[in-house]
Protein backbone atom coordinates (compact mmCIF):
# COMPACT_ATOMS: atom_id res chain seq x y z
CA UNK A 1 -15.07 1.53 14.42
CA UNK A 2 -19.09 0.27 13.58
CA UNK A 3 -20.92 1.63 11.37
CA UNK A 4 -23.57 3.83 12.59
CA UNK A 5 -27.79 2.03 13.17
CA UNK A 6 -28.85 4.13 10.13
CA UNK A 7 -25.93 2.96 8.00
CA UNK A 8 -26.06 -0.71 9.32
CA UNK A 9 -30.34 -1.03 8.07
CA UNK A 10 -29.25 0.24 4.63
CA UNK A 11 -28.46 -2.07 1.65
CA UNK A 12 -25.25 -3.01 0.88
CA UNK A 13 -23.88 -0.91 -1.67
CA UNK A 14 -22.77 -2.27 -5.06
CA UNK A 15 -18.75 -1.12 -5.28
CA UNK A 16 -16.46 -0.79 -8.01
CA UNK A 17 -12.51 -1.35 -7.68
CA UNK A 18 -10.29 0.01 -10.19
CA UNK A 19 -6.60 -0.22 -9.41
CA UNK A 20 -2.82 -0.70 -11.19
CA UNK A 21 -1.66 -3.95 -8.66
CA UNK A 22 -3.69 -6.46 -7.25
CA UNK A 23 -2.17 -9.70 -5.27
CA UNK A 24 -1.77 -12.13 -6.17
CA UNK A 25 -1.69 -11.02 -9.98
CA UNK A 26 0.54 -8.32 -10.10
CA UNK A 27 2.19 -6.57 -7.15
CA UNK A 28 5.13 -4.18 -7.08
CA UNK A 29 4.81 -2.78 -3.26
CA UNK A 30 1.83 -3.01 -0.71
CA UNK A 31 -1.24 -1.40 -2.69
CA UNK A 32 -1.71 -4.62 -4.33
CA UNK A 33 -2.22 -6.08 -0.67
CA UNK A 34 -4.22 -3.69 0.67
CA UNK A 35 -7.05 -3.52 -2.36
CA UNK A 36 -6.74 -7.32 -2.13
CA UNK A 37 -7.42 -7.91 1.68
CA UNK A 38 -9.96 -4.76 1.23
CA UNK A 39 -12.30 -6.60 -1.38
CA UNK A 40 -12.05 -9.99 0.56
CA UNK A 41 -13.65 -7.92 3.72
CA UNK A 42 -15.96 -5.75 1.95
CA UNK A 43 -17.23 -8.61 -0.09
CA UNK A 44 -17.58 -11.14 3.21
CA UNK A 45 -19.69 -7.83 4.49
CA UNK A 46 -22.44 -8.96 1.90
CA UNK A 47 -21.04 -6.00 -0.66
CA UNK A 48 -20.81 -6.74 -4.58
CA UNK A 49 -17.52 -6.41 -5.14
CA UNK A 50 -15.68 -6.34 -8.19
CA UNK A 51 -12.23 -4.69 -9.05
CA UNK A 52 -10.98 -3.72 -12.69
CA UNK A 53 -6.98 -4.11 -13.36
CA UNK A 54 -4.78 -4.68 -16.47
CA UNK A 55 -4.34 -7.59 -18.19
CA UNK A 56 0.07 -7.34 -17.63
CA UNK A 57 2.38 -9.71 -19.72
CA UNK A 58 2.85 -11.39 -16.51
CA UNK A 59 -0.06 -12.66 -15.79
CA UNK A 60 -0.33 -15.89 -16.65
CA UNK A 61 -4.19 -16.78 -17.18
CA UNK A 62 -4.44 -20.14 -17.03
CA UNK A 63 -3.16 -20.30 -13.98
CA UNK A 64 -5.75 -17.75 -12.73
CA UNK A 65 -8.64 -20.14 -14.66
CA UNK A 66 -8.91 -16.56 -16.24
CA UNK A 67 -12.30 -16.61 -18.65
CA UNK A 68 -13.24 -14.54 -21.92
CA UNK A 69 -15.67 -12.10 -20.27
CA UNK A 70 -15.89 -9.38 -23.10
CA UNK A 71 -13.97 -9.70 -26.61
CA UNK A 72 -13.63 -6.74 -27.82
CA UNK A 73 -15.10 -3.92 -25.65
CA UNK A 74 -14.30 -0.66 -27.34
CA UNK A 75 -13.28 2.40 -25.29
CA UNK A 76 -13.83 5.67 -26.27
CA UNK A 77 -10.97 8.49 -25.59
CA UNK A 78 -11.13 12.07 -25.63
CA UNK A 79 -9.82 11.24 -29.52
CA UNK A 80 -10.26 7.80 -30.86
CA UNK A 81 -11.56 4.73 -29.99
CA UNK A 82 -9.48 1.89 -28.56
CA UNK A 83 -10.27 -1.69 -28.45
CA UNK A 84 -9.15 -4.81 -25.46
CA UNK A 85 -10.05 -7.67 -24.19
CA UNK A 86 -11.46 -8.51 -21.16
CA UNK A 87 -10.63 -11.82 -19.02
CA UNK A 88 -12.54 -12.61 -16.10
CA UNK A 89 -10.97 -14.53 -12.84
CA UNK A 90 -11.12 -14.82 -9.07
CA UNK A 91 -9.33 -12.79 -6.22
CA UNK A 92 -9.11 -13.61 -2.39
CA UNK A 93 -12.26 -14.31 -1.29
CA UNK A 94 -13.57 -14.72 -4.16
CA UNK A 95 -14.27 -11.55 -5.57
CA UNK A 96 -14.50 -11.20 -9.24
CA UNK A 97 -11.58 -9.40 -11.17
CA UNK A 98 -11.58 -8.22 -14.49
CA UNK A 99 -8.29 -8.03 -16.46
CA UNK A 100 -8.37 -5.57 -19.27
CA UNK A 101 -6.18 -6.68 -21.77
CA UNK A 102 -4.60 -4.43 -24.51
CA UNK A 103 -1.33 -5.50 -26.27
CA UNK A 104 0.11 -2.12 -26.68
CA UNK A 105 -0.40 -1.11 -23.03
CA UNK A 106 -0.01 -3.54 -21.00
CA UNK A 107 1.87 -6.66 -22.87
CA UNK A 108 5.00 -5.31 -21.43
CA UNK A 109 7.68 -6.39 -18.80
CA UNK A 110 6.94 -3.60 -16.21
CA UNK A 111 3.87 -2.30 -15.04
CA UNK A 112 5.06 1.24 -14.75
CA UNK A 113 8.62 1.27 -15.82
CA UNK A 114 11.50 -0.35 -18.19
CA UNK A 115 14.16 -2.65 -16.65
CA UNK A 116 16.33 0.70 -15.95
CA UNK A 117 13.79 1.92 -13.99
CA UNK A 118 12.67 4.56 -16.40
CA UNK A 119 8.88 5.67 -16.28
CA UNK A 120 7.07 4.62 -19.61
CA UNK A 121 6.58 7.33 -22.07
CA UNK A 122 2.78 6.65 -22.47
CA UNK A 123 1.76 5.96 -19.18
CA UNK A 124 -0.99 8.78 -19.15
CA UNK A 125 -2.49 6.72 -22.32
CA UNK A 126 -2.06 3.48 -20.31
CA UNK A 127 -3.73 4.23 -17.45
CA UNK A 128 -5.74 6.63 -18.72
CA UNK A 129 -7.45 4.10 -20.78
CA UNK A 130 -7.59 1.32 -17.90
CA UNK A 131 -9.60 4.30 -16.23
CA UNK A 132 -12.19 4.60 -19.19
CA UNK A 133 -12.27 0.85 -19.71
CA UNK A 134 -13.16 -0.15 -16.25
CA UNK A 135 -16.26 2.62 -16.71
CA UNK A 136 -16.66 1.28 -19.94
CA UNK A 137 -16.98 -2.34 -18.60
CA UNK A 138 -19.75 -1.46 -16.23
CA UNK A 139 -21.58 -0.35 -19.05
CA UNK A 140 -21.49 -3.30 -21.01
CA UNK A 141 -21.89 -5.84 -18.64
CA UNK A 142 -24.43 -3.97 -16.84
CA UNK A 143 -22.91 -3.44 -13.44
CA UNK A 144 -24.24 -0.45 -11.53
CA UNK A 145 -21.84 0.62 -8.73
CA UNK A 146 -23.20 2.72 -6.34
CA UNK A 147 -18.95 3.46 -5.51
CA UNK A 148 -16.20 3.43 -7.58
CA UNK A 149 -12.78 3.28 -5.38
CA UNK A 150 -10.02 4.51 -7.38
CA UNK A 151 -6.37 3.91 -6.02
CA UNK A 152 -3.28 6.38 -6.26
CA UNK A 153 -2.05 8.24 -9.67
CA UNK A 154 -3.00 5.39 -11.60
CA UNK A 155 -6.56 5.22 -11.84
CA UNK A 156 -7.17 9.01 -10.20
CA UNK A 157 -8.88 10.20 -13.38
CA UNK A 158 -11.76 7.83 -12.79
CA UNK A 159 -13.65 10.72 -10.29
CA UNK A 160 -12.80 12.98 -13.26
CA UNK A 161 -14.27 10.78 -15.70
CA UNK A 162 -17.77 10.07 -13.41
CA UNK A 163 -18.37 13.69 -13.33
CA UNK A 164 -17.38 15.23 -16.66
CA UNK A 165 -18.63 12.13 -19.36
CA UNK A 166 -21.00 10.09 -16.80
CA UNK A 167 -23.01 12.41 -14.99
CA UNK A 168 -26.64 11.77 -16.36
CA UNK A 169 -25.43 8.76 -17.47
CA UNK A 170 -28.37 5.95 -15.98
CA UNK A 171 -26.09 2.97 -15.04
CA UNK A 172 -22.86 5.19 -13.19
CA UNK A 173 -24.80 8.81 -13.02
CA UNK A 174 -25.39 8.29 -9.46
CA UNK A 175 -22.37 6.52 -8.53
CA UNK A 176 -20.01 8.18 -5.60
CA UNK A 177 -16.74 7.81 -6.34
CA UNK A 178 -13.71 7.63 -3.33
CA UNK A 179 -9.80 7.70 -4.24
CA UNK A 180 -7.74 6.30 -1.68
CA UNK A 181 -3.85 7.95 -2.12
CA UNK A 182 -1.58 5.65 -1.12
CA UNK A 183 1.93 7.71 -1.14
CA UNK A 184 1.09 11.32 -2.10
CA UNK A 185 4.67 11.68 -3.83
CA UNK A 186 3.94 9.28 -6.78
CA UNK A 187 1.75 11.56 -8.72
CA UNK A 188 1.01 11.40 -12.40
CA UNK A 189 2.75 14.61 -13.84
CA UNK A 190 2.90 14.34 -17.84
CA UNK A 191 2.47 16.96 -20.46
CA UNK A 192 -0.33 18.59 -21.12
CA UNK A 193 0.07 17.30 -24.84
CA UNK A 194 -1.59 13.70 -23.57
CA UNK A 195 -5.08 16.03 -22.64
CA UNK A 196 -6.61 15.66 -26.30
CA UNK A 197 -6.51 11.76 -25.99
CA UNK A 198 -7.33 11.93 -22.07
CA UNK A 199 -10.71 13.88 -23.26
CA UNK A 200 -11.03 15.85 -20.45
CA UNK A 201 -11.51 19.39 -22.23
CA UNK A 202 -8.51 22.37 -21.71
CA UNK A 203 -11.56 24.07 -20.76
CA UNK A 204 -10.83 22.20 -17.59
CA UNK A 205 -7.05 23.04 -17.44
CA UNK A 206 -6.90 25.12 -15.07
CA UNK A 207 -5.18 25.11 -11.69
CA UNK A 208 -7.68 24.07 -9.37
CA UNK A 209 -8.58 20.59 -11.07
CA UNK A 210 -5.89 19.40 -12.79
CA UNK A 211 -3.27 21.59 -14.48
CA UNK A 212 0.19 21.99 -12.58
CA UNK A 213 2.96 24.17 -13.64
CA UNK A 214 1.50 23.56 -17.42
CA UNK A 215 1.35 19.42 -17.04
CA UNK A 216 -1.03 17.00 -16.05
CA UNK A 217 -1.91 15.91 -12.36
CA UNK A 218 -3.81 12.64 -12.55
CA UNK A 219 -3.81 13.04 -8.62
CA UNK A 220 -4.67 15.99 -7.96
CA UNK A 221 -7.43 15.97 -10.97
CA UNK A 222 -8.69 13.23 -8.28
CA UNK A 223 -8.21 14.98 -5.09
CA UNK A 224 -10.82 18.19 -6.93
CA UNK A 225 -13.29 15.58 -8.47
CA UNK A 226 -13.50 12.74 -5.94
CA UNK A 227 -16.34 12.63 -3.47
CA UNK A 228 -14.57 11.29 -0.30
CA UNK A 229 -10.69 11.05 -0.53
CA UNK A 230 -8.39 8.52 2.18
CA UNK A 231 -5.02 7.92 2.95
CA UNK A 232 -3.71 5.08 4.36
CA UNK A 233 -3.11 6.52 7.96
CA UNK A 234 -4.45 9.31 10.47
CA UNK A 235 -0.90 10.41 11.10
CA UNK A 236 0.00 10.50 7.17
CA UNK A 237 -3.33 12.45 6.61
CA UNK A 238 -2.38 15.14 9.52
CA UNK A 239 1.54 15.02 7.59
CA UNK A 240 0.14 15.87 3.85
CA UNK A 241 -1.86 18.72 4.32
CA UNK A 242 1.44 20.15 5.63
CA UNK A 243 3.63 22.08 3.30
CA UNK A 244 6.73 19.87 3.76
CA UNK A 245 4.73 16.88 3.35
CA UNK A 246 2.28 17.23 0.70
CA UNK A 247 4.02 17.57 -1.99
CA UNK A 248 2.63 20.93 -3.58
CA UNK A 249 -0.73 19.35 -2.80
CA UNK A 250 -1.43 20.14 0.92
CA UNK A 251 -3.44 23.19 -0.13
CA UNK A 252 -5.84 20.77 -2.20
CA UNK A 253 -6.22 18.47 0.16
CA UNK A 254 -6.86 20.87 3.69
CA UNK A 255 -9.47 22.51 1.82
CA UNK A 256 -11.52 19.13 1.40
CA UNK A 257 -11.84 19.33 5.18
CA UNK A 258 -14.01 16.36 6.72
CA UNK A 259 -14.13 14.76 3.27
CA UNK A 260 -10.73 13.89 3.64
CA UNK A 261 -9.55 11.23 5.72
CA UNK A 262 -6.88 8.87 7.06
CA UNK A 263 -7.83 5.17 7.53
CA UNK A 264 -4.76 2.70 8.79
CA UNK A 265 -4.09 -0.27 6.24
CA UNK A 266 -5.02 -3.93 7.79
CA UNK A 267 -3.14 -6.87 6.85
CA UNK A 268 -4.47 -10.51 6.57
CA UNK A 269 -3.97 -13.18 8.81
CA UNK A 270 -4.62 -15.59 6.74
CA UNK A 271 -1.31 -14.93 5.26
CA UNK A 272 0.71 -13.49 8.16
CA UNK A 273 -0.11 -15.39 11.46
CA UNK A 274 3.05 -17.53 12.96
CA UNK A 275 0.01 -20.21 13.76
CA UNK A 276 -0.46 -21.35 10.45
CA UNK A 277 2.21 -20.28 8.63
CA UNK A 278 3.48 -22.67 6.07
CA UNK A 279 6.94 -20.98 5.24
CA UNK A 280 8.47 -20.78 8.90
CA UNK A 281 10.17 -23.80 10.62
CA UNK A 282 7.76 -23.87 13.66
CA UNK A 283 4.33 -22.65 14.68
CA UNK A 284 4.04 -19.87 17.91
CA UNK A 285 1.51 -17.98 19.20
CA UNK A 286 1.55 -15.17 22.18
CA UNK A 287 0.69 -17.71 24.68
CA UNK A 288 3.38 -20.55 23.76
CA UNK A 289 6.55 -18.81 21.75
CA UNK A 290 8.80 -22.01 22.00
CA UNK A 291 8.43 -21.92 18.00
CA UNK A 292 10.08 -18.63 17.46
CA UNK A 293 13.50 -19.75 18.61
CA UNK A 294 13.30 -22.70 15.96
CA UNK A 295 12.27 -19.68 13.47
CA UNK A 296 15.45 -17.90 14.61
CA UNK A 297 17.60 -20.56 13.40
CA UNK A 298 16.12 -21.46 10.69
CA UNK A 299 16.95 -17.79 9.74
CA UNK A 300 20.53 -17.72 10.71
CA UNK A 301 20.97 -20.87 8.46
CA UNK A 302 19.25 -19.56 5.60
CA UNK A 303 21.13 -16.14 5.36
CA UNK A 304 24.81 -17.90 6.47
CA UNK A 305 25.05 -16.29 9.96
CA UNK A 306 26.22 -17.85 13.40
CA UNK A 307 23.53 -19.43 14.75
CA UNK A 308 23.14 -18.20 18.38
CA UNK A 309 19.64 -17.93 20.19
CA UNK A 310 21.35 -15.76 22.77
CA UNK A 311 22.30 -12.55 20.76
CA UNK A 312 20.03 -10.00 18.92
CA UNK A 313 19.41 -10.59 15.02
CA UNK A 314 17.64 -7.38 13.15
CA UNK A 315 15.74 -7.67 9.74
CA UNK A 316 15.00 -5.61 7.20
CA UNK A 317 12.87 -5.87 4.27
CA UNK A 318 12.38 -3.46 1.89
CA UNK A 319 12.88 -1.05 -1.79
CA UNK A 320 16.65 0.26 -1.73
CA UNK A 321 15.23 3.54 -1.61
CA UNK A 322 15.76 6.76 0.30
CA UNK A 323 12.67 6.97 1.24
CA UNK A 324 12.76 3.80 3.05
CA UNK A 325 15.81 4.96 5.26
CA UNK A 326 18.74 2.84 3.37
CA UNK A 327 20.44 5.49 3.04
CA UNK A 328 20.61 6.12 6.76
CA UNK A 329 21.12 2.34 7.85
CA UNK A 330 24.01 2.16 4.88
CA UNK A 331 25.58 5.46 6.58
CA UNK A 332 25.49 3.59 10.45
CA UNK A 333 25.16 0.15 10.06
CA UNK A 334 28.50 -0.88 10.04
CA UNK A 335 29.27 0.97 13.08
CA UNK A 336 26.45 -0.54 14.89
CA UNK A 337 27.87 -4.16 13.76
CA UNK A 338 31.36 -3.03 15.07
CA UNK A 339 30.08 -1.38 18.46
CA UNK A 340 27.16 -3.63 18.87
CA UNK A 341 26.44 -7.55 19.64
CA UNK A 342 23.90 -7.58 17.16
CA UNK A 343 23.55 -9.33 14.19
CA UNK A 344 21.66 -8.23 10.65
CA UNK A 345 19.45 -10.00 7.89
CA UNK A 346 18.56 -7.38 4.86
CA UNK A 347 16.11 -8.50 1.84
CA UNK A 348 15.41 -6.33 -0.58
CA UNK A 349 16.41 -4.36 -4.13
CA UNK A 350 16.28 -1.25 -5.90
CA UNK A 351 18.83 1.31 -6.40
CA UNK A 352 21.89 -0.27 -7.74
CA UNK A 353 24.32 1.35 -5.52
CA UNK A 354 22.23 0.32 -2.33
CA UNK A 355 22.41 -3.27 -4.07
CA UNK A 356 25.96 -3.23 -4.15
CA UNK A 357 26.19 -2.14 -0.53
CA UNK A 358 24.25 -4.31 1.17
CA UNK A 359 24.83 -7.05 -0.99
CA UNK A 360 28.70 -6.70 -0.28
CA UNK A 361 28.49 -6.88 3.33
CA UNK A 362 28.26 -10.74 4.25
CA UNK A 363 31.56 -10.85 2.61
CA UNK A 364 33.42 -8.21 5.34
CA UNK A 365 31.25 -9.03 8.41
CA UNK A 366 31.12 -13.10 8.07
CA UNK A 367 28.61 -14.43 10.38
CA UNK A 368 27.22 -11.13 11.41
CA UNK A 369 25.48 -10.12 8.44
CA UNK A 370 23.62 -11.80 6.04
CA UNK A 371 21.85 -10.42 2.49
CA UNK A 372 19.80 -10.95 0.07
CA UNK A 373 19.41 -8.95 -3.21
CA UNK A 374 15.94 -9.77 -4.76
CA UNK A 375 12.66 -10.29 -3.16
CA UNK A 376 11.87 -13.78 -1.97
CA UNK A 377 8.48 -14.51 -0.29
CA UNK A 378 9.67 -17.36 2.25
CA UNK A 379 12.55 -15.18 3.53
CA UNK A 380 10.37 -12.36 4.14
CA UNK A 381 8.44 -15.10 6.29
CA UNK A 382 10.84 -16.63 7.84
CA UNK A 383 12.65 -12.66 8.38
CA UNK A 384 9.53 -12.00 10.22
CA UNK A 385 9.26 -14.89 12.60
CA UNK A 386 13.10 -15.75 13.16
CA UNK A 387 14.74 -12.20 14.40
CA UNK A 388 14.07 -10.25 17.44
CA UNK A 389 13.81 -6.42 16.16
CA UNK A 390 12.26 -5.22 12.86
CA UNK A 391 14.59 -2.25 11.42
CA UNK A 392 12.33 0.45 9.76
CA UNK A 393 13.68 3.78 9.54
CA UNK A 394 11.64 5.72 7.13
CA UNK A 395 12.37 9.46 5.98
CA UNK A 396 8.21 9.16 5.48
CA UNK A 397 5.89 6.41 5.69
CA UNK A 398 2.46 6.72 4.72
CA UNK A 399 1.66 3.42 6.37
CA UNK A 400 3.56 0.32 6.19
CA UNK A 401 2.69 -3.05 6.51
CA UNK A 402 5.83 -5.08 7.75
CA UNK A 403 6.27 -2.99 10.96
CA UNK A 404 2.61 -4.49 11.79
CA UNK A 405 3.41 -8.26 10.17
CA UNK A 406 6.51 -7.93 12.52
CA UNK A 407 4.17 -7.22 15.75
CA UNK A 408 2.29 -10.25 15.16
CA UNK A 409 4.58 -12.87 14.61
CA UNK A 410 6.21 -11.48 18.29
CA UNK A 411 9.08 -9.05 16.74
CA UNK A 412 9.42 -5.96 17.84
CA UNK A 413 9.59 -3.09 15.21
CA UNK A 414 12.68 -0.23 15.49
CA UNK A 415 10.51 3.00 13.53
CA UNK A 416 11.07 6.17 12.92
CA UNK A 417 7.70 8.04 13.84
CA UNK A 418 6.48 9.29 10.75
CA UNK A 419 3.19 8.50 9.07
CA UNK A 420 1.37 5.51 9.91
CA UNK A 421 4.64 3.99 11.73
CA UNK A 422 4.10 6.52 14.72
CA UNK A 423 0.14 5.55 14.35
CA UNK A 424 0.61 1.60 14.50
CA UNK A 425 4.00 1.53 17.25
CA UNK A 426 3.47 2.14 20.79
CA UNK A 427 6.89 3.93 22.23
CA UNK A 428 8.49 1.45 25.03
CA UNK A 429 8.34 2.94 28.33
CA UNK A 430 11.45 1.98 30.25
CA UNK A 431 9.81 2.78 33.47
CA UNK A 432 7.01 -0.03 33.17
CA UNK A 433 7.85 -1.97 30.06
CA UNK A 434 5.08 -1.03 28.13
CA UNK A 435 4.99 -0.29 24.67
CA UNK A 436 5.47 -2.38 21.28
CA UNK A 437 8.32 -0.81 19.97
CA UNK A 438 10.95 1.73 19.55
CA UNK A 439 10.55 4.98 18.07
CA UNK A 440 12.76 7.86 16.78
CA UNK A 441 11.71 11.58 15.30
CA UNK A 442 14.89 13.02 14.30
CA UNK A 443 16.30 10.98 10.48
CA UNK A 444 19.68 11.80 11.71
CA UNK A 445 22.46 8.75 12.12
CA UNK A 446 22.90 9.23 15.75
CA UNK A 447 19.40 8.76 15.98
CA UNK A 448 19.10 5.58 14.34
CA UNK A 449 22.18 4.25 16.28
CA UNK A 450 21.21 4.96 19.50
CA UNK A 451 17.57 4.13 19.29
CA UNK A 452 18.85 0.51 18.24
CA UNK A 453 21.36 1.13 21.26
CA UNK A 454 18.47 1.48 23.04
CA UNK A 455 16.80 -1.70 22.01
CA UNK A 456 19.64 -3.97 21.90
CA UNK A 457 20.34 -2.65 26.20
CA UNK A 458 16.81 -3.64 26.79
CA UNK A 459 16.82 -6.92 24.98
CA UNK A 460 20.35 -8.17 27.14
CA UNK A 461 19.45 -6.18 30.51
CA UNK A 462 15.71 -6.33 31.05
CA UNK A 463 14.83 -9.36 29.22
CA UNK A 464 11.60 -9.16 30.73
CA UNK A 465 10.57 -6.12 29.35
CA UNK A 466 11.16 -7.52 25.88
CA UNK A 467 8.88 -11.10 27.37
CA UNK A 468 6.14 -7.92 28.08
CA UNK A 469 6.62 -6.32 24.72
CA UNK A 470 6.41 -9.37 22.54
CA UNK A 471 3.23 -10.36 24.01
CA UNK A 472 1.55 -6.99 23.78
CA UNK A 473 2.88 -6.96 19.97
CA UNK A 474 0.84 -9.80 19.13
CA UNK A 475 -1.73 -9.19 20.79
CA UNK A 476 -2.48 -5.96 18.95
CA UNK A 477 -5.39 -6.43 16.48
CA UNK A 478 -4.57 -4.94 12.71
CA UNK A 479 -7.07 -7.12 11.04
CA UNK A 480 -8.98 -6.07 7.52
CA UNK A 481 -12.10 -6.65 9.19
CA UNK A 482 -11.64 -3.15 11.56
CA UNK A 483 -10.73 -1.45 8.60
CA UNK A 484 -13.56 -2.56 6.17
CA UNK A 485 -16.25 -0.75 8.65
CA UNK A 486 -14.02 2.06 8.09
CA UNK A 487 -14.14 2.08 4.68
CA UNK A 488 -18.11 1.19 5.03
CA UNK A 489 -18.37 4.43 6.50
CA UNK A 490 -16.52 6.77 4.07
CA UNK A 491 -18.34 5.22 1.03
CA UNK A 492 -22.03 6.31 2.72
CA UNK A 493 -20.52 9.54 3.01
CA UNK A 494 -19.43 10.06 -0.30
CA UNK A 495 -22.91 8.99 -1.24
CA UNK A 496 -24.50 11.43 0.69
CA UNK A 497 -21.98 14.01 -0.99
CA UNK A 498 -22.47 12.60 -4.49
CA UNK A 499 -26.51 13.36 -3.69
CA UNK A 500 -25.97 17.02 -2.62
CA UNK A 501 -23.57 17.36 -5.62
CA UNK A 502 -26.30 16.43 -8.06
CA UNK A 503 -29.16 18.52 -6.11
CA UNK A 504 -27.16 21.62 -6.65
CA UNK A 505 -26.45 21.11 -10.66
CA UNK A 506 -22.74 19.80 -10.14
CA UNK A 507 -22.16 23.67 -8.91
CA UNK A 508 -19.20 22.12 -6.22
CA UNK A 509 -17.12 21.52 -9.37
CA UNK A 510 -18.21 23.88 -12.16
């Protein structure tokens, strides 16, 4: 999509990042990606880029060449004032990031949870604050955003903040402010006993900004107060404004009509191309895919599996989760490995019990099945260039990335169609060959089998199909560069919004 002439002769807007994960400083799942690969494109645009995170225990600044850029900055809360550091380093591309840095908040090992996987306790304060401070920051070092782009639960109050404390404010009064919702099920919901610190007034309690069920709803306090909201894929914006998958917020977000919007996630090729990628045993492109078969190997020897060019290997990468369909592959996978020529490679973690599963089955299906319990950069490289099919069966899916990483290093992704899966996988047609992948609707286990039935016929009895598929795959363009002019786009039209918003006395909120 291009921007329109009128939006192309404007100037480029100043924009303001704020966000919990950013690669390569701290990442726990694929927002810390996509706000990377985001900024690189918006700031090679000619845009002024500059995104706010937290200072976590893990970051290790030296090796960022991470500078002093404000010590202290004090931050004002609805109740007292608080007081961090601020360290200033690069990103990709070269945009500027600022690390706020406050010992009791963020000099921890998790970024939202303990090692048992339990939610901190004062994770409204945290992020609450890193909301303030990156508003707080602008101020001081005398940065005037003409958008602020605010990024799931985390960092949803900022809208909140820009309208109730900023809005005559001379530096950020004007500024239009977007929140982009990653995964509408990860919400914020904390008691209402947080508020007084928060500073956002129980005059403003109520349920059509932020109150829900008598707690706190840092999203959908930033689904009422942003200008322009998007999600991460037309088919995920069409599924959560649905009852079933909205999450108690569909309501909130259908009546934001055109202001709402779903924009696919791009991933960068700098990092995922089989051309130039470092981690994989050979190089391959569309037009020449000797390389892949050396990839293939190199894969069966790094996860202890027979190596064999001539039968199908699967992958999987992923969070033990339900969500992300292990629940469904644990309940058919060994009967696909016992009816099936097939083999498997699984990487991931999370839920303990999944662990044990998967981590347990190279021991009963030697040679078949290989595992990995952890994550591991290189084998999620060389997972993506050595096998043939890409297993993701998600219950939802507000995007994904690896089903499109798969497509361009020539593997073709197994989905179910849900969210930005059924957006970014063309259905094989058996008649012609077309298509990049195989799809299923229905999360049931005869479902899943059969669909990779289906794939696993095609790839020994109409090779050629598979030749047709693999070269369509990586042909298919999901580059940042698309998705920036997207994103161009939205942020003049929550400008124009912000504008009518102030002609009419801030009447759209009040």
């Amino acid at each position: 999509m291009h921007l329109t002439a009128q939006a192309q002769t404007k100037a480029k807007p100043n924009i303001l990042v704020v966000t919990s994960e950013l690669y390569p400083f701290a990442k726990v799942g694929g927002l810390a990606d996509v706000v990377s690969a985001l900024c690189s494109a918006l700031r090679s645009f000619g845009h002024d880029v500059r995104i706010v995170m937290p200072r976590y225990a893990g970051i290790d600044l030296k090796q960022y060449d991470a500078r002093i850029s404000l010590e202290p900055m004090g931050v004002w809360m609805g109740n007292v004032e608080e007081w961090c550091s601020v360290y200033r380093a690069s990103g990709e591309g070269g945009v500027p990031v600022y690390l706020i840095e406050h010992q009791l908040y963020f000099n921890r090992e998790g970024l939202y949870h303990d090692t048992a996987m339990h939610d901190y306790d004062d994770n409204p304060r945290r992020f609450g604050f890193l909301s303030r401070a990156a508003l707080q920051l602008c101020k001081d070092i005398g940065f005037k955003p003409a958008i602020v782009h605010a990024h799931d639960w985390q960092t949803a109050l900022v809208p909140a903040y820009l309208k109730l404390w900023h809005w005559n404010d001379r530096l950020l009064g004007s500024a239009a402010s977007v929140l982009t919702i990653h995964n509408v099920a990860y919400q914020g919901v904390y008691p209402k006993s947080h508020l007084p610190y928060l500073g956002l007034g129980w005059h403003n309690f109520t349920s059509d900004k932020f109150e829900s069920y008598d707690r706190i709803n840092f999203l959908k306090s930033g689904i009422n107060y942003a200008d322009c909201i998007t999600t991460v894929s037309p088919n995920y914006a069409r599924e959560i404004t649905t009852p079933f998958g909205g999450f108690g917020l569909a309501p909130f977000l259908s009546a934001r009509g055109s202001c709402f919007k779903g924009i696919i996630n791009g991933i960068d090729y700098s990092v995922w191309n089989p051309q130039t990628d470092p981690l994989i045993a050979a190089r391959f492109s569309a037009d020449s895919l000797d390389g892949k078969k050396a990839c293939k190997r190199q894969l069966q020897e790094l996860f202890d599996i027979r190596p064999d060019e001539n039968i199908a290997l699967i992958g999987m990468i992923g969070r033990f989760v339900a969500q992300k369909g292990f629940e469904l592959i644990a309940r058919t996978i060994e009967r696909i490995v016992q009816n099936m020529m097939v083999q498997f490679v699984i990487l991931g973690s999370g839920e303990h019990h999944f662990e044990s599963y998967f981590g347990d089955l190279p021991r009963r299906y030697s040679g078949r099945v290989g595992s990995f319990i952890g994550f591991d950069n290189k084998r999620a490289h060389v997972i993506e260039a050595g096998c043939d099919f890409y297993l993701m069966p998600s219950l939802f899916e507000p995007c994904g990335l690896t089903q499109m990483y798969s497509q361009r290093y020539g593997t073709i992704p197994i989905v179910r169609a849900t969210g930005g899966l059924d957006d970014t996988v063309e259905q094989y047609n058996e008649t012609t060959g077309e298509g990049t992948g195989f799809k299923f609707r229905d999360p049931t286990e005869d479902a899943l089998y059969y669909t990779i039935g289906w794939a696993i016929s095609t790839w020994y009895d109409r090779p050629h199909h598979i030749r047709s598929m693999v070269q369509k795959a990586m042909k298919q363009d999901f580059s940042w560069q698309h998705r920036a002019h997207e994103y161009e786009s939205m942020y003049y039209q929550a400008v124009t919004r912000k504008k009518k918003w102030d002609e009419n006395h801030r009447s759209y909120y009040w």
